[in-house]
Protein backbone atom coordinates (compact mmCIF):
# COMPACT_ATOMS: atom_id res chain seq x y z
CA UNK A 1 0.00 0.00 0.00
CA UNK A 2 1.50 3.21 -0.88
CA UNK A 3 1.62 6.58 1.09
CA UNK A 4 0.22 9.55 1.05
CA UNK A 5 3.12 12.26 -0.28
CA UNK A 6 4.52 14.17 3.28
CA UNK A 7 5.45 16.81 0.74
CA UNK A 8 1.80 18.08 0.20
CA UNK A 9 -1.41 16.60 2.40
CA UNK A 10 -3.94 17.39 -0.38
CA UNK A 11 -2.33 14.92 -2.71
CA UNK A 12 -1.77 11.25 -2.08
CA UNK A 13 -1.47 8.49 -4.46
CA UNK A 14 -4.28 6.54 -6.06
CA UNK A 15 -3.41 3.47 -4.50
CA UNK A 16 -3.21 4.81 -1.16
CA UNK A 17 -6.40 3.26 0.84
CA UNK A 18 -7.14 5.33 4.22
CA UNK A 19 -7.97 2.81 6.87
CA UNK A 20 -11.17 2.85 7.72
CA UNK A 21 -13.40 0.77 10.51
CA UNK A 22 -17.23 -0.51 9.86
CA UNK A 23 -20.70 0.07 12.36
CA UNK A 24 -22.18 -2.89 11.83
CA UNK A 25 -26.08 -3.24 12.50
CA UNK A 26 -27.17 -5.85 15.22
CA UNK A 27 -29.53 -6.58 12.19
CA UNK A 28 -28.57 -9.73 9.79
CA UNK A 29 -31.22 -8.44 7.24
CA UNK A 30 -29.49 -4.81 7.26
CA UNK A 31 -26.31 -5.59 7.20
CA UNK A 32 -27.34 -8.04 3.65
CA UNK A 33 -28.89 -5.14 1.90
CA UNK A 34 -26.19 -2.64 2.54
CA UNK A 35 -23.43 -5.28 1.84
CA UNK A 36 -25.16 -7.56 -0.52
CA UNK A 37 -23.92 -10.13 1.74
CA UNK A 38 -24.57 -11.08 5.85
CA UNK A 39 -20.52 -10.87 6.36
CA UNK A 40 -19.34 -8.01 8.71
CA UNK A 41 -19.13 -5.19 6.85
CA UNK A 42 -21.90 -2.57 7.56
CA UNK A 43 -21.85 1.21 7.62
CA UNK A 44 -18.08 2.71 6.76
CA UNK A 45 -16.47 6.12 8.35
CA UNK A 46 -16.31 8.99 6.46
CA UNK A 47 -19.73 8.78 4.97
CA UNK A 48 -22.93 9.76 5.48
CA UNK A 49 -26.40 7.94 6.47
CA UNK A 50 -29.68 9.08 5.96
CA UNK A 51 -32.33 7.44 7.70
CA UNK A 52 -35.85 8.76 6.58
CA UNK A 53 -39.32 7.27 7.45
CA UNK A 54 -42.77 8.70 8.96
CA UNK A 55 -43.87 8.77 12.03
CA UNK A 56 -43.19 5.93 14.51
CA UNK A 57 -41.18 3.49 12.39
CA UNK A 58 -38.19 3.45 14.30
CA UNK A 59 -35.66 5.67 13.45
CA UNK A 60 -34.32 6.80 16.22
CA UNK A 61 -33.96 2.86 17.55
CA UNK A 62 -31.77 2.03 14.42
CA UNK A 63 -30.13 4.66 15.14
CA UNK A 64 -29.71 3.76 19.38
CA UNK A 65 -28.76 0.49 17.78
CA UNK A 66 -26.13 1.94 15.44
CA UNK A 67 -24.19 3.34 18.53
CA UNK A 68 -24.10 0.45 20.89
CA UNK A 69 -22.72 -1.34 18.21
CA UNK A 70 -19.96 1.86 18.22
CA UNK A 71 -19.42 1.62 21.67
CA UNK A 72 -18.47 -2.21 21.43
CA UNK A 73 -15.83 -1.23 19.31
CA UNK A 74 -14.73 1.27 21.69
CA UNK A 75 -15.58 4.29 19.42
CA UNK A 76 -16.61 7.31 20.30
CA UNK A 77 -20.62 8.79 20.01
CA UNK A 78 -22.69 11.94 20.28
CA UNK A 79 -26.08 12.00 19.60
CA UNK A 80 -27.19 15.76 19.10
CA UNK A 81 -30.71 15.75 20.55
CA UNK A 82 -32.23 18.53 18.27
CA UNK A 83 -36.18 17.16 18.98
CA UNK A 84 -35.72 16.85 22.80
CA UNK A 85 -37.13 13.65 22.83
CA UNK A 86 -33.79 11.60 24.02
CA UNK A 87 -34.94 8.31 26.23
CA UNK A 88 -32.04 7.52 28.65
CA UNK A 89 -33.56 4.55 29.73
CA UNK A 90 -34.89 3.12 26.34
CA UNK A 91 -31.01 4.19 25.27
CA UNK A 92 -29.73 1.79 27.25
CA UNK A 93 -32.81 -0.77 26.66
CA UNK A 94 -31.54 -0.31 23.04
CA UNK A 95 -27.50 -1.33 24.39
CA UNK A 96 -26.31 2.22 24.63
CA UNK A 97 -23.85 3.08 27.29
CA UNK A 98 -25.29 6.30 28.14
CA UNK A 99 -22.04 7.49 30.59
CA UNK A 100 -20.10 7.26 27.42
CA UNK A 101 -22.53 8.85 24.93
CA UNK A 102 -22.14 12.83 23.98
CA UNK A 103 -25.34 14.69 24.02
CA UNK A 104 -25.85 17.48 22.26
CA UNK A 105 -28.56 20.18 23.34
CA UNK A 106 -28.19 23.39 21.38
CA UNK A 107 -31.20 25.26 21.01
CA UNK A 108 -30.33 27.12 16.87
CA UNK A 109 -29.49 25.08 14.19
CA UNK A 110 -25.98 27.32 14.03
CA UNK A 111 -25.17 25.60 17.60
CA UNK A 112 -26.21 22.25 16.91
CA UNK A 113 -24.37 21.84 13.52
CA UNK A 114 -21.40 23.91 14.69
CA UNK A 115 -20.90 21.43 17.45
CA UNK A 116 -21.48 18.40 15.81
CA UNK A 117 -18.53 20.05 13.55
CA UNK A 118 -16.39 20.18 16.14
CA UNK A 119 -17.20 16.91 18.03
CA UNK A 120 -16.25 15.47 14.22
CA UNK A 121 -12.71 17.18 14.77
CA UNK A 122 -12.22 16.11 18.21
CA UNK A 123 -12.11 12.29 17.84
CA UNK A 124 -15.99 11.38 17.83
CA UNK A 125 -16.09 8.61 15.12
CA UNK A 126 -20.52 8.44 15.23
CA UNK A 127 -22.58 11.02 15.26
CA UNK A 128 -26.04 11.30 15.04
CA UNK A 129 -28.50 14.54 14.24
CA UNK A 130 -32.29 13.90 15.48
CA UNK A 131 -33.82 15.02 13.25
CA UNK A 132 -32.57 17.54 10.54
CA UNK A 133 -36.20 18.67 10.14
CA UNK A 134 -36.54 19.91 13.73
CA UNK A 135 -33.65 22.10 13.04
CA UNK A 136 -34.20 26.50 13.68
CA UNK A 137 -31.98 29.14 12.20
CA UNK A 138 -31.21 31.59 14.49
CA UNK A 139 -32.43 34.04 12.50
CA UNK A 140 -36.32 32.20 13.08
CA UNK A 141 -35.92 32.14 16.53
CA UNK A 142 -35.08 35.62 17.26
CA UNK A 143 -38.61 36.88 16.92
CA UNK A 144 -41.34 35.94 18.76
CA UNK A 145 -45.52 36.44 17.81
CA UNK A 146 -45.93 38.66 20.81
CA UNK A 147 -43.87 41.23 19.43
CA UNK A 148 -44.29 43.94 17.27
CA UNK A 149 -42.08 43.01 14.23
CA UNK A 150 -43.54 39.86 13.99
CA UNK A 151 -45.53 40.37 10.93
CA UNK A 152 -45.67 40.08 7.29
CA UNK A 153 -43.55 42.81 6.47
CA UNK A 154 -40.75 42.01 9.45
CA UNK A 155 -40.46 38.36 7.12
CA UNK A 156 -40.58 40.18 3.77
CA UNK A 157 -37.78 42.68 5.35
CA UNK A 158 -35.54 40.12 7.54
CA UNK A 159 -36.59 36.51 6.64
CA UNK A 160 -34.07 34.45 4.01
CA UNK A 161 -36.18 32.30 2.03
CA UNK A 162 -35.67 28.51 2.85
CA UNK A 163 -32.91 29.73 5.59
CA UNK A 164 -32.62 26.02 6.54
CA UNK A 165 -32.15 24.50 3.35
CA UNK A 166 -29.44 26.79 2.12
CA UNK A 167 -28.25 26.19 5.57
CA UNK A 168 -27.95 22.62 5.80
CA UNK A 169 -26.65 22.27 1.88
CA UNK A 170 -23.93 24.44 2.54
CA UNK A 171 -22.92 23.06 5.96
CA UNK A 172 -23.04 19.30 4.19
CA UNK A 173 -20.66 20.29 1.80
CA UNK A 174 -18.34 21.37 3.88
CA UNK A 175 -18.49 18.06 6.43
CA UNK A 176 -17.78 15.83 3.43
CA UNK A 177 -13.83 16.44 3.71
CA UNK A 178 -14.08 16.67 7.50
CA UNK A 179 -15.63 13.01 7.99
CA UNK A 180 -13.50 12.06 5.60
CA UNK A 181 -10.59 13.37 6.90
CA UNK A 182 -10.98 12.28 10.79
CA UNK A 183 -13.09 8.95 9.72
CA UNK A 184 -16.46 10.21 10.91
CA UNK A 185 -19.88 8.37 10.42
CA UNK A 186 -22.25 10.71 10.25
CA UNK A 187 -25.85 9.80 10.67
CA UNK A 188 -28.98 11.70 10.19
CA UNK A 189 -32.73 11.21 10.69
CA UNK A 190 -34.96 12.46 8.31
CA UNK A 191 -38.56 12.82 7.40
CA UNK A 192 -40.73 12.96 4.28
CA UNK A 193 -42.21 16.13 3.17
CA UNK A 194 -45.19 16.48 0.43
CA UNK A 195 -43.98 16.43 -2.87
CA UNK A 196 -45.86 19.64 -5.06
CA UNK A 197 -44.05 18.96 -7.70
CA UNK A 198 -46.34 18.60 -10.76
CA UNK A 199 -43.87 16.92 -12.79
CA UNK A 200 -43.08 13.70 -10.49
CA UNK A 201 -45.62 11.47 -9.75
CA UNK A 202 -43.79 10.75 -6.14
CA UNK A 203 -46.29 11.80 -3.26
CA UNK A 204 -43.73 12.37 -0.47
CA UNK A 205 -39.73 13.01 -0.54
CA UNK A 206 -37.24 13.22 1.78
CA UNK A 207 -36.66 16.79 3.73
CA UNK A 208 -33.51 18.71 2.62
CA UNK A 209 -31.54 20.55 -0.28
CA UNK A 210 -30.54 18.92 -4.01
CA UNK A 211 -26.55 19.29 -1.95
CA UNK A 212 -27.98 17.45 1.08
CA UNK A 213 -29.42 14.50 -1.14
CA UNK A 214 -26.26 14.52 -3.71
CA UNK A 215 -23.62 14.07 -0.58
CA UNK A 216 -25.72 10.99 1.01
CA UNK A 217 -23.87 7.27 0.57
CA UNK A 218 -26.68 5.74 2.37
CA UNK A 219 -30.13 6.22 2.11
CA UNK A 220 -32.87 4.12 4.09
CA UNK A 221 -36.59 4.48 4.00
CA UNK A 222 -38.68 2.71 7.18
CA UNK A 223 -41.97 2.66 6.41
CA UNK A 224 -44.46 -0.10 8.45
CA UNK A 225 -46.26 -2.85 7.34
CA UNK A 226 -47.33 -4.84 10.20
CA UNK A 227 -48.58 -3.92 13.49
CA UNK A 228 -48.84 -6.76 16.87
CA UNK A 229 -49.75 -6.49 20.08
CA UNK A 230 -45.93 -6.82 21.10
CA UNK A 231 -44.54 -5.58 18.15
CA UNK A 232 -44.32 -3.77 14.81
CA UNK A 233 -42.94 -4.76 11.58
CA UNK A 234 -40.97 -2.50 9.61
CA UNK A 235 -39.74 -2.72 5.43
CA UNK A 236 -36.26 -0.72 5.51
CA UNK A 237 -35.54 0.14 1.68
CA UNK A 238 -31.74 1.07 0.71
CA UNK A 239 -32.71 3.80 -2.10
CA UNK A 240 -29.53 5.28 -2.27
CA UNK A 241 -25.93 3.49 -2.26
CA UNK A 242 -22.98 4.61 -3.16
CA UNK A 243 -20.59 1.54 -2.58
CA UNK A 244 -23.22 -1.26 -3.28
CA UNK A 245 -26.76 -2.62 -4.44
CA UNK A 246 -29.35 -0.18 -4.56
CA UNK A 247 -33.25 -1.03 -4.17
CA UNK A 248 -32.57 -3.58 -1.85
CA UNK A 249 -35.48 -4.74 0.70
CA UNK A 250 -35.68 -6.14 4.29
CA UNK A 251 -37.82 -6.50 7.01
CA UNK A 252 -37.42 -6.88 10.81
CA UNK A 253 -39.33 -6.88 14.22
CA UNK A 254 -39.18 -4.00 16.56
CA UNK A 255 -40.38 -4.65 20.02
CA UNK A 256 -42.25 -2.31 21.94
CA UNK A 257 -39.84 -1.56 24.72
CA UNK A 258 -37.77 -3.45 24.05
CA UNK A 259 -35.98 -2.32 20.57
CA UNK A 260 -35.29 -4.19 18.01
CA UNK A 261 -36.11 -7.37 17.41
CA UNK A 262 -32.44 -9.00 16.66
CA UNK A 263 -33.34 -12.83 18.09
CA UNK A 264 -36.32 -13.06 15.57
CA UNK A 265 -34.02 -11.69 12.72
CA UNK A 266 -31.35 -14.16 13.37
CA UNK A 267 -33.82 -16.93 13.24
CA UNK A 268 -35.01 -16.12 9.77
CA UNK A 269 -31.11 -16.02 8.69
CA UNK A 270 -30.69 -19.17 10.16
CA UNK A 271 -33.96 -20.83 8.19
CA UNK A 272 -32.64 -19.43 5.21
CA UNK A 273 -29.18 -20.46 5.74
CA UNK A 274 -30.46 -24.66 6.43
CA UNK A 275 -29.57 -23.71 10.12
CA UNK A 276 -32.71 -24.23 11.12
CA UNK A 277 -35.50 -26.05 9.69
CA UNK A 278 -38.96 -25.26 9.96
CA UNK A 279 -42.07 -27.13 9.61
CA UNK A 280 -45.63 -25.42 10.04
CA UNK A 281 -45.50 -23.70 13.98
CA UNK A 282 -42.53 -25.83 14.51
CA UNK A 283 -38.73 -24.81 14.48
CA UNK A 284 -35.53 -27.72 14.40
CA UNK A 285 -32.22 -27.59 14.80
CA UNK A 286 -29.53 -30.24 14.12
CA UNK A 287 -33.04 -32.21 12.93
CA UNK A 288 -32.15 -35.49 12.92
CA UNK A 289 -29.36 -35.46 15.24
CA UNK A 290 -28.97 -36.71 19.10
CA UNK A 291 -28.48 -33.00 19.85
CA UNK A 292 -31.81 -31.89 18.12
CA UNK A 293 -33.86 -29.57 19.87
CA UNK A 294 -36.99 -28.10 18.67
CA UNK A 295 -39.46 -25.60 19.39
CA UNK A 296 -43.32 -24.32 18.80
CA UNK A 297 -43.87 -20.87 17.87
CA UNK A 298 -40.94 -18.34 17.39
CA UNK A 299 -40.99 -17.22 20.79
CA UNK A 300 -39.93 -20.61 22.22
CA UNK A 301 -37.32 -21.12 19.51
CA UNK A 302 -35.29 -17.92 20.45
CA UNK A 303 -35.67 -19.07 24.04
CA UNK A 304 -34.23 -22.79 23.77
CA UNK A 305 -32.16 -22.49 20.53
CA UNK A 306 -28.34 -20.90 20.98
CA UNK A 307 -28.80 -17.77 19.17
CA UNK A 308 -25.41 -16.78 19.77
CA UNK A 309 -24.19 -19.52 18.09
CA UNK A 310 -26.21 -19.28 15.46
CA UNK A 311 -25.21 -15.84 14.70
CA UNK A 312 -22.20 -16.50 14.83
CA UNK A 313 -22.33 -19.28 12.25
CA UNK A 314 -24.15 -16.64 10.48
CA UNK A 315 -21.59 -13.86 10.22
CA UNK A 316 -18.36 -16.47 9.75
CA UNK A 317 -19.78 -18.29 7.16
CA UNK A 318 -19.45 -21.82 9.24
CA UNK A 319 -22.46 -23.53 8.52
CA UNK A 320 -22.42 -26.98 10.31
């Protein structure tokens, strides 16, 4: 592997690879459509992650889940609670060490973003925004409807059109050398807007700028298709992908709770892989065998079988 040239840092050879490390999801199914395989791969620094969905489809647990996964690496997270709606206990329901984890609580967008820049310079290798949509320019929260200014021609006079928009394109720009650089993940939670464009047929769209959507390597769409007493099911879609398989479909469990539902997604890896066999209600593995054990109902499965095992037969590729 060749080195970068010491005589001039903005010009390194083209064979020169920058080390990088890999978040991997606690999800099989994720990890496969981002990868196009289940191997250990996942989510790589310096790039970006946008996780998009409506209302109540777990975003903000995928995104939990994203940095306990961090943390057992021994990296470094902040979480920059724009939204105000950070759940210390369900943090660490989700595996988050929350005496390790950075919280950001700025109040403007300027003070979120800026330090969110400089947690990215300081040796914080995750970081996530919740959400980029909840996000005020200073220059909307200066005002307030009880005074006098606040009117129609204070905003024709003061107010920049789409202030957040130019805001956030500009400020993504300039973070796509600066994760690079210090090998930053950088995740952040989106929502859909209406789409009144009379051109595109598309009812809803992700929030944000045409610079915001360009600088994305990851884009995932939650959207729900299955609701339990216990649980919801959720369809994650990888629209976007810069360094694999776009269009690219899963679905997993998320207990209410509880987070996500990793034993359940394991098992269906493990079906598919010949791990375990399944029959009607019932679920076998080593069928056949002295050692067989089997199960009714997926609940009782994840209970007897060795899902650690499993998984780990999974991820290496050992399939006994």
């Amino acid at each position: 592997m060749a080195k970068a040239d010491p005589l001039d840092k903005f010009i390194r050879s083209a064979s020169f690879v920058p080390e990088r490390h890999y978040i991997t999801s606690s999800l099989l199914s994720l990890n496969a459509i981002i990868n196009n395989s289940v191997g250990p791969q996942g989510f790589q620094s310096g790039r970006s992650l946008d996780i998009v969905g409506t209302m109540s489809t777990g975003k903000s647990t995928l995104a939990l889940d994203l940095i306990a996964q961090a943390q057992r690496q021994g990296l470094l997270c902040a979480y920059a609670d724009v939204e105000r709606s950070f759940d210390a206990y369900y943090a660490q329901v989700c595996g988050v060490d929350i005496d390790k984890l950075q919280l950001i609580v700025a109040d403007t967008a300027e003070n979120n973003l800026s330090r969110v820049e400089k947690l990215a310079r300081s040796g914080t290798k995750l970081i996530v925004i919740d959400s980029v949509t909840s996000l005020i320019p200073q220059i909307h929260s200066q005002e307030s409807p009880e005074d006098e200014n606040y009117s129609n021609e204070y905003y024709e006079k003061n107010m920049k059109i789409a202030a957040l928009g130019s805001m956030l394109g500009d400020w993504v720009k300039r973070m796509v050398p600066i994760i690079d650089y210090h090998n930053v993940t950088l995740v952040y939670i989106n929502q859909f807007r209406s789409n009144f464009s009379t051109i595109s047929r598309v009812e809803k769209k992700p929030y944000g700028p045409n610079a915001y959507h360009h600088y994305l390597t990851w884009r995932i769409e939650l959207a729900r298709v299955e609701n339990a007493e216990d649980r919801t099911t959720v369809e994650a879609k990888c629209t976007k992908n810069r360094l694999g398989i776009e269009r690219r479909v899963c679905r997993y469990g998320i207990r209410y709770g509880q987070g996500l539902d990793v034993n359940g997604d394991t098992l269906v890896h493990a079906i598919r892989a010949g791990i375990v066999e399944k029959g009607g209600a019932w679920y076998y593995y080593h069928k056949g065998a002295k050692d067989e054990i089997k199960a009714q109902g997926e609940a009782n499965a994840v209970a007897k079988f060795p899902i650690a095992n499993i998984r780990a037969q999974l991820e290496t590729g050992e399939i006994v």
